[in-house]
C-alpha atoms as a PDB file:
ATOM      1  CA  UNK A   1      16.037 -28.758  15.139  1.00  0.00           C
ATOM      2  CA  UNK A   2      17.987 -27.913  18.202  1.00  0.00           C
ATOM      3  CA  UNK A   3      17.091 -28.922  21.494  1.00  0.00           C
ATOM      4  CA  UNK A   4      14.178 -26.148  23.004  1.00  0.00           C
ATOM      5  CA  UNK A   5      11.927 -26.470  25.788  1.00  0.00           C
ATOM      6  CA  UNK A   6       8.653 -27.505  23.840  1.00  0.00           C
ATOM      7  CA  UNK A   7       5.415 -26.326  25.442  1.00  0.00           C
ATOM      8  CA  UNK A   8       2.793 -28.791  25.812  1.00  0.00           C
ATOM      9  CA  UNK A   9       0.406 -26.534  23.360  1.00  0.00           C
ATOM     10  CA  UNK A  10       2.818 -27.238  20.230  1.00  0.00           C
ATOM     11  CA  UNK A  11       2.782 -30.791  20.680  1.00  0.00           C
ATOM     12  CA  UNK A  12      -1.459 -30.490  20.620  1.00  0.00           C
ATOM     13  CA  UNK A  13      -1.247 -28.322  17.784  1.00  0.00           C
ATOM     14  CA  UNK A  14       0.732 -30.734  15.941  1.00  0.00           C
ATOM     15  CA  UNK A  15      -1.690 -33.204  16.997  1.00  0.00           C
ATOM     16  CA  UNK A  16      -4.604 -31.134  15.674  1.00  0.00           C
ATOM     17  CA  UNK A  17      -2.843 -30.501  12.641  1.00  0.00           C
ATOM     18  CA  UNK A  18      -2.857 -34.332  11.955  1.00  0.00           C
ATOM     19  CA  UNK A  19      -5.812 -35.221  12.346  1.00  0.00           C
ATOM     20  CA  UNK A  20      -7.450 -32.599  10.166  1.00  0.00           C
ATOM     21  CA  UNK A  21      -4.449 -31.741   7.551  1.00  0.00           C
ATOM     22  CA  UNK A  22      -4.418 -28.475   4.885  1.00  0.00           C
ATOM     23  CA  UNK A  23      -2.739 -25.561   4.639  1.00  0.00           C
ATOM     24  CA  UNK A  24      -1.238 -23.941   7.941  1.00  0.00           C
ATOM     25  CA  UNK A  25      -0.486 -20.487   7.747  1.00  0.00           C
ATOM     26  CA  UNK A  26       1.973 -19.425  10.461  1.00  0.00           C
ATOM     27  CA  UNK A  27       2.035 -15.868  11.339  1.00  0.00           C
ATOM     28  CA  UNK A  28       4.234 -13.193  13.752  1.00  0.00           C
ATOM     29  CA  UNK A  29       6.363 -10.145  13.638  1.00  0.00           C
ATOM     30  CA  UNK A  30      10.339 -10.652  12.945  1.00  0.00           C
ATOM     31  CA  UNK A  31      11.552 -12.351  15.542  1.00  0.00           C
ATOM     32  CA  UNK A  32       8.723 -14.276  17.018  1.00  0.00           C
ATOM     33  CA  UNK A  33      10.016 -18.028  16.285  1.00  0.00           C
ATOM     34  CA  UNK A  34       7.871 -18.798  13.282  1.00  0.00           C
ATOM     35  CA  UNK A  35      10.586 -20.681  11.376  1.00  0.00           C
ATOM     36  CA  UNK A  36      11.492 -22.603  14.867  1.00  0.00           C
ATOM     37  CA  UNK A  37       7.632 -23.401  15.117  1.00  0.00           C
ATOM     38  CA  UNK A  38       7.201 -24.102  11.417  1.00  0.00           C
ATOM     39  CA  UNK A  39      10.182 -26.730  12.115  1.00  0.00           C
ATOM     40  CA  UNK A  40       8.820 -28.240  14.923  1.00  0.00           C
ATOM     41  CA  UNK A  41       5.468 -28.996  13.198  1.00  0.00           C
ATOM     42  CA  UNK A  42       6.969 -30.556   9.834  1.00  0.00           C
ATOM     43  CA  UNK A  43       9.165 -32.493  12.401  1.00  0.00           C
ATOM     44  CA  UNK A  44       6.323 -33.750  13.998  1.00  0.00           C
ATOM     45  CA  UNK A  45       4.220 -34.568  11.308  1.00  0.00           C
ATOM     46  CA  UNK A  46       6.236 -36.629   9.629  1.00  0.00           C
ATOM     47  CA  UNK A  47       6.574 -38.555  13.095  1.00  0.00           C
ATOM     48  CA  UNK A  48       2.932 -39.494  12.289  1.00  0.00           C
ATOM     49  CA  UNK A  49       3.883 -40.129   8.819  1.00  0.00           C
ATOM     50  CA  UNK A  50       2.007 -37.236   7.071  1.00  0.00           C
ATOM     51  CA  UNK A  51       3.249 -36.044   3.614  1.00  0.00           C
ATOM     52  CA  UNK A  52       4.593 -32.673   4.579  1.00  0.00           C
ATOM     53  CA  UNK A  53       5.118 -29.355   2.609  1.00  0.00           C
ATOM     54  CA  UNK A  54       7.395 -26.706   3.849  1.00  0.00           C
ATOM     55  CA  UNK A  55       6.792 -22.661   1.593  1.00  0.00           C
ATOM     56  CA  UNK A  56       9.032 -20.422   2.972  1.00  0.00           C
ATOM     57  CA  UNK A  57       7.275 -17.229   1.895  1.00  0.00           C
ATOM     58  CA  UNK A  58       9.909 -14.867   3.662  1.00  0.00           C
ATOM     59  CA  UNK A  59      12.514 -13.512   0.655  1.00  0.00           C
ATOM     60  CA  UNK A  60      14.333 -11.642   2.908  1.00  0.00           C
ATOM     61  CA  UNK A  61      15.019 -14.509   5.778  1.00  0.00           C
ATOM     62  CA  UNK A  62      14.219 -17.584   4.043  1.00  0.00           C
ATOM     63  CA  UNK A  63      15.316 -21.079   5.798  1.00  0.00           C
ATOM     64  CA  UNK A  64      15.743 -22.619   2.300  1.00  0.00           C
ATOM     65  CA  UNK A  65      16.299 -21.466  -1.206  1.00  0.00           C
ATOM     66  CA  UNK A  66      17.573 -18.221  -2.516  1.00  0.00           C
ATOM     67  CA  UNK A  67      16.396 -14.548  -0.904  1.00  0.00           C
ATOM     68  CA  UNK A  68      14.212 -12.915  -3.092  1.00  0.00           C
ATOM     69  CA  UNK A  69      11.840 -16.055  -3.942  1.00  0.00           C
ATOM     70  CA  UNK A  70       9.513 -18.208  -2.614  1.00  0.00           C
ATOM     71  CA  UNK A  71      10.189 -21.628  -1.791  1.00  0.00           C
ATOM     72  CA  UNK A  72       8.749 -24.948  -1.749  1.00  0.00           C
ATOM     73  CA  UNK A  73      10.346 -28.304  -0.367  1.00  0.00           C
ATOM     74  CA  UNK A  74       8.474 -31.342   0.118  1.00  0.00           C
ATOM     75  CA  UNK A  75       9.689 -33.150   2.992  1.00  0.00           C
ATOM     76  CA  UNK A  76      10.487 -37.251   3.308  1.00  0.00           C
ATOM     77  CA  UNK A  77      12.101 -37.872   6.631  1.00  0.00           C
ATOM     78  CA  UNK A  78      12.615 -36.145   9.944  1.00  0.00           C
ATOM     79  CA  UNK A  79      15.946 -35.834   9.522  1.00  0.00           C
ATOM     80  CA  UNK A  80      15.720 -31.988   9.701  1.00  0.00           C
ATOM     81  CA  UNK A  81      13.887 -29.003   8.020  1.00  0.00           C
ATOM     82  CA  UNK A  82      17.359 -27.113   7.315  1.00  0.00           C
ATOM     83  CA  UNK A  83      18.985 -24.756   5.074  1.00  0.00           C
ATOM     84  CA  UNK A  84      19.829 -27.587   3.550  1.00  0.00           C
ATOM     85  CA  UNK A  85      16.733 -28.800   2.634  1.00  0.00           C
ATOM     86  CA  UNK A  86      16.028 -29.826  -1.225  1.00  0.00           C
ATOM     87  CA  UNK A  87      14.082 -27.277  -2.843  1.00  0.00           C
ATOM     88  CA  UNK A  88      11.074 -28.600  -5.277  1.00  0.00           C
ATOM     89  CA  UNK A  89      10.595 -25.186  -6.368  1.00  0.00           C
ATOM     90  CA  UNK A  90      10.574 -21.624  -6.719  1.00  0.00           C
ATOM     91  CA  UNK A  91       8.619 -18.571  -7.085  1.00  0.00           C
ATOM     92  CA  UNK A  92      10.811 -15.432  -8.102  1.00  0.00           C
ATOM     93  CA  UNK A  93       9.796 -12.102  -6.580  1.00  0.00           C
ATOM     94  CA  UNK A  94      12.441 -10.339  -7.048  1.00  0.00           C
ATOM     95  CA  UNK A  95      12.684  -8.330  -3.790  1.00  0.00           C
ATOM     96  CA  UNK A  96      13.212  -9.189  -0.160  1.00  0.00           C
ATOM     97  CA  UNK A  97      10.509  -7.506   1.077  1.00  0.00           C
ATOM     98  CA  UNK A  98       6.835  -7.902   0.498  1.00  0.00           C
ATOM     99  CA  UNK A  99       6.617  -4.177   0.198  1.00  0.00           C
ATOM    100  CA  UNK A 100       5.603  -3.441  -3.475  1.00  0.00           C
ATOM    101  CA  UNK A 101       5.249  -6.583  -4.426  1.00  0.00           C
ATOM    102  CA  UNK A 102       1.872  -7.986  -2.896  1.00  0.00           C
ATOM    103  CA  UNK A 103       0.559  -9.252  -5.734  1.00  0.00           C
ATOM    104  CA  UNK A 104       3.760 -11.081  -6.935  1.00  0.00           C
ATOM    105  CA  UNK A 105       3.794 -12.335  -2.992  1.00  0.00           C
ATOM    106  CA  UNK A 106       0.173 -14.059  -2.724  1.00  0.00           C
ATOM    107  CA  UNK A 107       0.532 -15.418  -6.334  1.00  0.00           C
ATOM    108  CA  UNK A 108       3.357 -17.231  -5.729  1.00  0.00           C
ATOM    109  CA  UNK A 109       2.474 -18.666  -2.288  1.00  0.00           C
ATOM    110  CA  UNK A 110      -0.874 -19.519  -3.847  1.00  0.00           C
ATOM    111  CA  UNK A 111       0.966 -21.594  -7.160  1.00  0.00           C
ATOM    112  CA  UNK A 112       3.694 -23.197  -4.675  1.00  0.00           C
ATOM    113  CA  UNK A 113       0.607 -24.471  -1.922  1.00  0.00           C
ATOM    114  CA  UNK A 114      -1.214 -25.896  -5.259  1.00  0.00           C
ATOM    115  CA  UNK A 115       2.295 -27.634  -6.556  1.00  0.00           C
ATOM    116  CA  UNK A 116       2.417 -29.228  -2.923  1.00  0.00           C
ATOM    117  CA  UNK A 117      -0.990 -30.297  -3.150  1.00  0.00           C
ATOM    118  CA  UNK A 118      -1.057 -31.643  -6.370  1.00  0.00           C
ATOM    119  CA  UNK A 119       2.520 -33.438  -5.557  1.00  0.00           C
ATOM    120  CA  UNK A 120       0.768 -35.473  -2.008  1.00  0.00           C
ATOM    121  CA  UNK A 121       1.440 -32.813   0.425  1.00  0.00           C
ATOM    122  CA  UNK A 122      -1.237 -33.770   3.248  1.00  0.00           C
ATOM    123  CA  UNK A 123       0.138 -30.768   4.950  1.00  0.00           C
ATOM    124  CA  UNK A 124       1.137 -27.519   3.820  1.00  0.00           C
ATOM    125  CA  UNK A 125       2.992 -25.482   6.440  1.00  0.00           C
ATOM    126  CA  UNK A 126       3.574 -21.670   5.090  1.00  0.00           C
ATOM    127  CA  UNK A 127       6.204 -19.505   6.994  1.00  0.00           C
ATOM    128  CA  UNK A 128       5.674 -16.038   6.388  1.00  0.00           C
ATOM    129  CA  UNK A 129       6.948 -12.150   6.496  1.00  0.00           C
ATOM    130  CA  UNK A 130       7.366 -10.754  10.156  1.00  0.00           C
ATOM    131  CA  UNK A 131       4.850  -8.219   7.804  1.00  0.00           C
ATOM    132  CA  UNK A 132       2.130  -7.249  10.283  1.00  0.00           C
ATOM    133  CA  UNK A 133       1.743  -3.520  10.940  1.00  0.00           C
ATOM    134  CA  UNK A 134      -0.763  -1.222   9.243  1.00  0.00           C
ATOM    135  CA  UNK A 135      -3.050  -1.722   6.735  1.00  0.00           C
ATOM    136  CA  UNK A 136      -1.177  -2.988   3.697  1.00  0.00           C
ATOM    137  CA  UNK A 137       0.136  -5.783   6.416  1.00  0.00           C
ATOM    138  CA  UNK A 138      -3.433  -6.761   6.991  1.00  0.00           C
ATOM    139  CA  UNK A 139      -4.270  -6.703   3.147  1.00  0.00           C
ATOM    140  CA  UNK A 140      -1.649  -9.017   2.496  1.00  0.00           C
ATOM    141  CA  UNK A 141      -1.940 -11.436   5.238  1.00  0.00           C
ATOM    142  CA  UNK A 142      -5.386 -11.247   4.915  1.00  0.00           C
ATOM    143  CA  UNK A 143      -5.456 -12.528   1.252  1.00  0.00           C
ATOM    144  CA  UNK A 144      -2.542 -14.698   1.499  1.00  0.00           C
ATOM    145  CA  UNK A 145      -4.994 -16.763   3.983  1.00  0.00           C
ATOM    146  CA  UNK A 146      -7.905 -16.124   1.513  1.00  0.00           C
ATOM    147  CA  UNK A 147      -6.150 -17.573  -1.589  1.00  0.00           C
ATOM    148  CA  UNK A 148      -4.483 -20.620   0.240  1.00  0.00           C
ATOM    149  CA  UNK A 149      -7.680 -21.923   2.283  1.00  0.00           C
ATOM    150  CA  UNK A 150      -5.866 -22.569   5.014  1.00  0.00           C
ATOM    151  CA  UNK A 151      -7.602 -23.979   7.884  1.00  0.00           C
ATOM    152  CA  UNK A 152      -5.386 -23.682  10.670  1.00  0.00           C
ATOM    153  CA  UNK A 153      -4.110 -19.693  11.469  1.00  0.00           C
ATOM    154  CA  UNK A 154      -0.949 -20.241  13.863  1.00  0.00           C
ATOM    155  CA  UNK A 155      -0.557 -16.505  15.305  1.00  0.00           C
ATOM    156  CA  UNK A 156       2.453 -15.909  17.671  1.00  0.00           C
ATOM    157  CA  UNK A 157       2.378 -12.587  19.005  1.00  0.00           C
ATOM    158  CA  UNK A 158       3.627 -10.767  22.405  1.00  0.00           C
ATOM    159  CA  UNK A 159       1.095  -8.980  23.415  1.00  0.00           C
ATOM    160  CA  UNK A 160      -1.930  -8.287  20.753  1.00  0.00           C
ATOM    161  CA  UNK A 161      -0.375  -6.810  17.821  1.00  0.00           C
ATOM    162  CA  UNK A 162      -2.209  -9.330  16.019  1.00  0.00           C
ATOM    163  CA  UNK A 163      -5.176  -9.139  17.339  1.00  0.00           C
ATOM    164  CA  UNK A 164      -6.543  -7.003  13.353  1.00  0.00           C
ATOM    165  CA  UNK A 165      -5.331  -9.478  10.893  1.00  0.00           C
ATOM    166  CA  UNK A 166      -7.097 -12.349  13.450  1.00  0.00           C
ATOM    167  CA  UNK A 167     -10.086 -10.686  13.979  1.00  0.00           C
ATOM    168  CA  UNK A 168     -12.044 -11.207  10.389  1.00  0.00           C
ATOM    169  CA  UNK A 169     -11.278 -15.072  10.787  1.00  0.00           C
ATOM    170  CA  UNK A 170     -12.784 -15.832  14.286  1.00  0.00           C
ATOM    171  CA  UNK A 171     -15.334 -17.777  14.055  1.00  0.00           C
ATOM    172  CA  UNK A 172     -15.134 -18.948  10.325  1.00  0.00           C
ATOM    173  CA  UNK A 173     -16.348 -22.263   9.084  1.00  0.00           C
ATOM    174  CA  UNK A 174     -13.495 -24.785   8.623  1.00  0.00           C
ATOM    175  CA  UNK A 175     -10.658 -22.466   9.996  1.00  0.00           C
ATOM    176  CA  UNK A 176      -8.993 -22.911  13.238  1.00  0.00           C
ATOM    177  CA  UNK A 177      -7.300 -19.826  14.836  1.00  0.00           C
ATOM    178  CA  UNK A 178      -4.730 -20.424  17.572  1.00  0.00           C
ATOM    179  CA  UNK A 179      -3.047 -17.854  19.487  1.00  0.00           C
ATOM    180  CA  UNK A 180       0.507 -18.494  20.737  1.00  0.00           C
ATOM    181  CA  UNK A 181       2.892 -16.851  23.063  1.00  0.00           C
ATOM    182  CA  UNK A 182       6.273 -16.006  22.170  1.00  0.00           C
ATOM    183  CA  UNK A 183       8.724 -17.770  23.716  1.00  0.00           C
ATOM    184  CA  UNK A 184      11.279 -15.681  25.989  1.00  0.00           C
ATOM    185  CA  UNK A 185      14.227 -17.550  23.737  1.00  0.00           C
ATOM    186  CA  UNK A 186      13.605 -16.574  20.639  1.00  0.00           C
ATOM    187  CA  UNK A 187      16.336 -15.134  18.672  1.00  0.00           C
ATOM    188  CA  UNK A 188      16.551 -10.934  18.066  1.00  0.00           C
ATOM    189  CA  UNK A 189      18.252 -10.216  14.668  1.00  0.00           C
ATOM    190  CA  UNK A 190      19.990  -6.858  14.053  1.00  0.00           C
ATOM    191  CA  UNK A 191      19.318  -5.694  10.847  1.00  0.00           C
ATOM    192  CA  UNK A 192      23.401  -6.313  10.281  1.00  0.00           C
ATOM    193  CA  UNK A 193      22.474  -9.996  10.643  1.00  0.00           C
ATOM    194  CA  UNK A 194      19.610 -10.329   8.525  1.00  0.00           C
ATOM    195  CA  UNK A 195      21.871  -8.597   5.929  1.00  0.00           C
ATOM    196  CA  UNK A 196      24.690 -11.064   6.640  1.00  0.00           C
ATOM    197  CA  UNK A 197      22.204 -13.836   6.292  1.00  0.00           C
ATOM    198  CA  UNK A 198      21.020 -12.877   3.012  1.00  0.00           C
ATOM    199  CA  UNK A 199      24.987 -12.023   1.261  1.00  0.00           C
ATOM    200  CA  UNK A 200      25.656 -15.678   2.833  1.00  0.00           C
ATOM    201  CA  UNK A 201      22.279 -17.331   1.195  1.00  0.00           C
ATOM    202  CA  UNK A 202      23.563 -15.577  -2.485  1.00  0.00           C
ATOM    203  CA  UNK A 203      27.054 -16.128  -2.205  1.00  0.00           C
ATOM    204  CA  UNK A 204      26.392 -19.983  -1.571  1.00  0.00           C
ATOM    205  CA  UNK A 205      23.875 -20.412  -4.076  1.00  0.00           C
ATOM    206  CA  UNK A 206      25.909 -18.193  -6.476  1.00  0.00           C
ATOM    207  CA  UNK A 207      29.091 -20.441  -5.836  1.00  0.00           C
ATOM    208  CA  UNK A 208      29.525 -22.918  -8.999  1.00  0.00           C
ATOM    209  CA  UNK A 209      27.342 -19.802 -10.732  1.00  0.00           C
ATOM    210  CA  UNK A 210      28.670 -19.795 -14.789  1.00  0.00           C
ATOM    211  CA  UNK A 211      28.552 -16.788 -17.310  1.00  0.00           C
ATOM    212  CA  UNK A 212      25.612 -18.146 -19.834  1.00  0.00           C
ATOM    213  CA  UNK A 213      23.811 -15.912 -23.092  1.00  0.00           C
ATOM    214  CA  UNK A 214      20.665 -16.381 -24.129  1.00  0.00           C
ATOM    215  CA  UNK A 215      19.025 -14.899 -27.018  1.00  0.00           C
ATOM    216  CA  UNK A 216      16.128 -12.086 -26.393  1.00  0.00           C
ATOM    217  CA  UNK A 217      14.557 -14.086 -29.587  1.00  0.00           C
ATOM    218  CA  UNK A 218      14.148 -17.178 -27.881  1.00  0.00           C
ATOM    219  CA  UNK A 219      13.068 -15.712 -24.275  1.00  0.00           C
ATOM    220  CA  UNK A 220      10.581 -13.107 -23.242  1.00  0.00           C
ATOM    221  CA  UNK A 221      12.055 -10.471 -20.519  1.00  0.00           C
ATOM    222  CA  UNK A 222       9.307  -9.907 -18.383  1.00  0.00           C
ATOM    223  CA  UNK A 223       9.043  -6.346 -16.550  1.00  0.00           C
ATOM    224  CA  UNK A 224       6.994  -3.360 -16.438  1.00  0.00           C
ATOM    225  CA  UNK A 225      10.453  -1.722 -17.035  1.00  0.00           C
ATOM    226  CA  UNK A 226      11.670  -3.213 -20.636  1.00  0.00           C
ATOM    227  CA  UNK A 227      11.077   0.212 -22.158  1.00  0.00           C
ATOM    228  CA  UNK A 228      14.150   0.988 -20.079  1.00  0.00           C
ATOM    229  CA  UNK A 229      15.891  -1.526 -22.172  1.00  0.00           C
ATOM    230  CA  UNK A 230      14.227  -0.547 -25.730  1.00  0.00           C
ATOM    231  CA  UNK A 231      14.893   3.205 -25.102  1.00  0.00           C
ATOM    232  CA  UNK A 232      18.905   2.495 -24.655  1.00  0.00           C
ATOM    233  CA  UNK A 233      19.404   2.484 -21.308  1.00  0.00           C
ATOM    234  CA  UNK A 234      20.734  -1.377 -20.821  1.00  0.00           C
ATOM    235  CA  UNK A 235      23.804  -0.546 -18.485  1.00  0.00           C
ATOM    236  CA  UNK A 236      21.344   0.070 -15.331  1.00  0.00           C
ATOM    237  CA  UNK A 237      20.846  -3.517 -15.802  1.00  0.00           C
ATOM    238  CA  UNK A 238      23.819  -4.788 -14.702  1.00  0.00           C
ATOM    239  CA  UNK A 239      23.861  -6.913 -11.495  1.00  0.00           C
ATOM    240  CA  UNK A 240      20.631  -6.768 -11.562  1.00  0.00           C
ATOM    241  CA  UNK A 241      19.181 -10.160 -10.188  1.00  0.00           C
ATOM    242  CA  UNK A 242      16.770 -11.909 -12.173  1.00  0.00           C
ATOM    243  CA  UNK A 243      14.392 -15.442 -12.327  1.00  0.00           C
ATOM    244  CA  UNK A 244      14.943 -17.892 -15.240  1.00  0.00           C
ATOM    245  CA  UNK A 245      11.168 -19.044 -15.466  1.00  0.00           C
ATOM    246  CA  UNK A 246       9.809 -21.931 -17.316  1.00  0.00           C
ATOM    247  CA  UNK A 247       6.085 -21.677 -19.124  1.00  0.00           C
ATOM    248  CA  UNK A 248       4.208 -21.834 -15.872  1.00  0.00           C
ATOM    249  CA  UNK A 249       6.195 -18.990 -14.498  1.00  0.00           C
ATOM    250  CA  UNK A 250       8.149 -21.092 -11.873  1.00  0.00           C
ATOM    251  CA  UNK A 251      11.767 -20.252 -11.029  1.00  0.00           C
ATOM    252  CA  UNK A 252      14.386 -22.689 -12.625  1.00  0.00           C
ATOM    253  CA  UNK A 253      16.986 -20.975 -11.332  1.00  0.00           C
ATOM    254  CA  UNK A 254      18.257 -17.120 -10.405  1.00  0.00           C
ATOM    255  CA  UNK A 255      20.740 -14.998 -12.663  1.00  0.00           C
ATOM    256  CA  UNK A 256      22.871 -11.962 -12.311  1.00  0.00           C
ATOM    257  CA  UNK A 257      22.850  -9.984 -15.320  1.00  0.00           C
ATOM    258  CA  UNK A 258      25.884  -9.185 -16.995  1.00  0.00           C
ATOM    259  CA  UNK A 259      25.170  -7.674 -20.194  1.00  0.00           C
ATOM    260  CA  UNK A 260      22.497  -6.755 -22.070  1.00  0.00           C
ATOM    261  CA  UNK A 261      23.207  -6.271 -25.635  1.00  0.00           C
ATOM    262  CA  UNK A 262      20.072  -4.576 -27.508  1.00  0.00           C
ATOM    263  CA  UNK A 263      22.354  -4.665 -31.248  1.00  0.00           C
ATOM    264  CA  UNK A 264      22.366  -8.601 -30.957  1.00  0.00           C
ATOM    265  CA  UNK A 265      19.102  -8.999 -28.446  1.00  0.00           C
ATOM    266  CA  UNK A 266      21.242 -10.878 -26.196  1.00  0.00           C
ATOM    267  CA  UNK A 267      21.407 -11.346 -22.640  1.00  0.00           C
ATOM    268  CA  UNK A 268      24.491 -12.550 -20.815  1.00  0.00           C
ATOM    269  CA  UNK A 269      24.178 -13.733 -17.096  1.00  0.00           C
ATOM    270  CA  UNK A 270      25.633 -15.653 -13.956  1.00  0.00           C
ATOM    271  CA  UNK A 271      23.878 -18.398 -12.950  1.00  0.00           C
ATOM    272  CA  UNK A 272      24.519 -21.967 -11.499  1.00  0.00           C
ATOM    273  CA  UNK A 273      21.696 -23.388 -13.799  1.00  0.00           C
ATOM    274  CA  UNK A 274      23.548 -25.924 -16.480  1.00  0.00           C
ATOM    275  CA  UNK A 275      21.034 -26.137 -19.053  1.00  0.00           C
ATOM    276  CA  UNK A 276      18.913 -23.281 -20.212  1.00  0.00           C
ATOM    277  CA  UNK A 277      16.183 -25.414 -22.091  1.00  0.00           C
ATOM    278  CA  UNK A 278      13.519 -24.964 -19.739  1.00  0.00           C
ATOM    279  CA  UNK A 279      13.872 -20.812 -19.370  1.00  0.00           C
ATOM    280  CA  UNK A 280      10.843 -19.093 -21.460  1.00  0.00           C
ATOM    281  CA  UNK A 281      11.273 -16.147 -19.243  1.00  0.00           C
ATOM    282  CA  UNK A 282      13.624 -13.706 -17.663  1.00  0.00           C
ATOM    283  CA  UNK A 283      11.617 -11.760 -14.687  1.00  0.00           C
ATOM    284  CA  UNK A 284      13.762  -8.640 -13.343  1.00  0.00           C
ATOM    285  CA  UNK A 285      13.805  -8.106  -9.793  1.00  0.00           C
ATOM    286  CA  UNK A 286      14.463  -4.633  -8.047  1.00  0.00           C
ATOM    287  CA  UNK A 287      17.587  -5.283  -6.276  1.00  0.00           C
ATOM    288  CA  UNK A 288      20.858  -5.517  -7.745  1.00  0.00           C
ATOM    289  CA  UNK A 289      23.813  -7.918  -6.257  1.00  0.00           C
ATOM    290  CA  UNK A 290      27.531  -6.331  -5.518  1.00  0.00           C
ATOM    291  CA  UNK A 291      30.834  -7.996  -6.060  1.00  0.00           C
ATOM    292  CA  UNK A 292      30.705  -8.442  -2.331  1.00  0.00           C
ATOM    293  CA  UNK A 293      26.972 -10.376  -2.560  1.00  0.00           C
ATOM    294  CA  UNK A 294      25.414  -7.777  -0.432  1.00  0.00           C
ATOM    295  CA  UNK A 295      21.941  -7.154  -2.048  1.00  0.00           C
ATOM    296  CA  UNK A 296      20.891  -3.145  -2.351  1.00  0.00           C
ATOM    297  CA  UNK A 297      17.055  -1.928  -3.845  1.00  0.00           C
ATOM    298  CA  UNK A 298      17.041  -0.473  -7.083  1.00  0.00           C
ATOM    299  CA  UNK A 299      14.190   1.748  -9.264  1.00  0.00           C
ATOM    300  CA  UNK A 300      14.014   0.654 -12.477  1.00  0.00           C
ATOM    301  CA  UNK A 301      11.468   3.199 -13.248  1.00  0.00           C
END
C-alpha cells in the first residue's frame, strides 16, 4: 500500500486481530478509508504469517474483481492487496448498490466468508458498502455481522453516524467493537469518479471478452423476470450483464448478453470465460453495460 502515516491504534488492532483471528467486519460511510484500513490489516497479518482472506463486499467500488459481485481472494504474500489481486471467487449480485438487493448481499458475503474458511483463511477481513444511513442500512449491516460471526466490528466514522448499527453489539460475548477516527487524508470521490472507476473495472475485465451461445436446454436462467423472456419481450435483454454460475451458485465468470433467441432457446453472450462447462446458471442483473462500458440501472419488471 502506499506510504501513510499509520496511527499507533492500527498497528494494535492488527495485533489483536492476531492473536484472536475470525471474521473482521470493517465498516464506514464512502469515503472513510475502509479499503486503505482493510489493506493495512491483510498486510500486517501476513507479516505474522496468518492465512488471510480479503471479501470485497462493495459492487460498486470494489478493490478486486468485477463491479456488481462480491469477491473473495485469499492472500499468500505481502506483496500487496491490489486491484490486481487473484480472485478465488465470486458472488454475482448483479447491481452496484446494495439497495434492493439485501438478501442477494448477505448471502453472498456469508457463502464467500465460509469458502475462506473452509480454504485455511485464519482471518477473514470483509470490506463493505459506505451503506450506513437509515434503517434498511442498519438491517443490512446488522445481519451481514449476524450471518458472518464476526468477532471484531472495525467502525470508522467522523463524528457518530455510527453510533445505531454499533449500539446492539456493545457488550456481546466474543465480539470486539472498535471505534476509529477517520483520517484527515482520506480520499473524497465525486460521483464522476466512482463512475469512471467502475467503466475502467468492466472495460478491463471485459478486454479478451469472446461472443459464446449456450443453450437455454442445458442452463437454467435464473430471475424473477424470465416471464419477460417467455412472454416475447427478449430485446430488453440486451447488454444486460449477467453471472455464469456453477451448481453452488458461485460466479465463474460475468457475461453481456447479446441475444436471446426464444425460437432456438439460445443465449448468445460476451464473456472472457473460455470454457462454459462449469455454467448451470445464468443470473440477470439490473444494470445493463453501453458500448462505452459505462454501467446504467435497468427495471426488468
Amino acid at each position: 500500500m502506499s506510504p501513510i502515516n499509520i496511527p499507533s491504534y492500527w498497528e494494535e488492532l492488527a495485533e489483536g486481530i492476531h492473536q484472536v483471528k475470525g471474521a473482521v467486519v470493517v465498516v464506514g460511510a464512502s469515503d472513510t478509508g475502509k479499503t486503505t484500513l482493510a489493506c493495512y490489516l491483510a498486510e500486517q497479518l501476513l507479516r505474522r504469517r496468518n492465512v488471510v482472506s480479503i471479501v470485497s463486499a462493495d459492487m460498486g467500488q470494489c478493490t478486486f474483481g468485477p463491479p456488481a459481485t462480491i469477491s473473495m481472494a485469499i492472500l499468500e504474500s505481502i506483496s500487496r492487496f491490489t486491484e490486481d489481486v487473484s480472485v478465488h471467487s465470486m458472488y454475482f449480485i448483479g447491481s452496484t448498490s446494495p439497495v434492493g438487493h439485501f438478501l442477494q448481499t448477505v448471502v453472498g458475503v456469508k457463502k464467500l466468508v465460509d469458502r475462506s474458511l473452509r480454504n485455511g483463511a485464519e482471518v477473514v477481513i470483509i470490506d463493505t458498502t459506505g451503506l450506513v444511513y437509515g434503517g434498511a442500512a442498519w438491517e443490512l449491516k446488522f445481519h451481514k455481522i449476524q450471518l458472518t460471526d464476526a468477532g471484531f466490528i472495525v467502525a470508522l466514522q467522523r463524528e457518530r453516524e455510527l453510533e445505531d448499527i454499533l449500539l446492539p453489539h456493545e457488550r456481546r460475548i466474543g465480539r470486539r467493537l472498535y471505534r476509529l477516527p477517520v483520517s484527515e487524508h482520506a480520499k473524497v470521490r465525486s460521483p464522476e469518479q466512482r463512475r469512471e472507476h467502475r467503466r475502467q473495472r468492466y472495460k478491463n475485465y471485459f478486454r479478451n471478452a469472446q461472443a459464446k451461445s449456450l443453450s437455454l436446454r442445458d442452463v437454467h436462467l435464473i430471475s424473477p423476470y424470465c416471464s419477460a423472456m417467455q412472454g416475447g419481450n427478449s430485446s430488453s435483454f440486451s447488454r444486460v450483464l449477467v453471472g455464469l454460475n456453477d451448481d453452488e451458485n458461485f460466479t465463474v465468470a460475468l457475461g453481456i448478453v447479446e441475444e436471446v433467441d426464444l425460437t432456438r432457446d439460445t443465449i448468445r453472450l460476451i464473456t472472457p470465460l473460455e470454457a462454459l462447462g462449469d455454467v448451470r446458471l445464468i443470473r440477470l442483473g439490473s444494470v445493463k453495460i453501453g458500448e462505452d462500458w459505462n454501467d446504467s440501472r435497468i427495471n426488468l419488471t
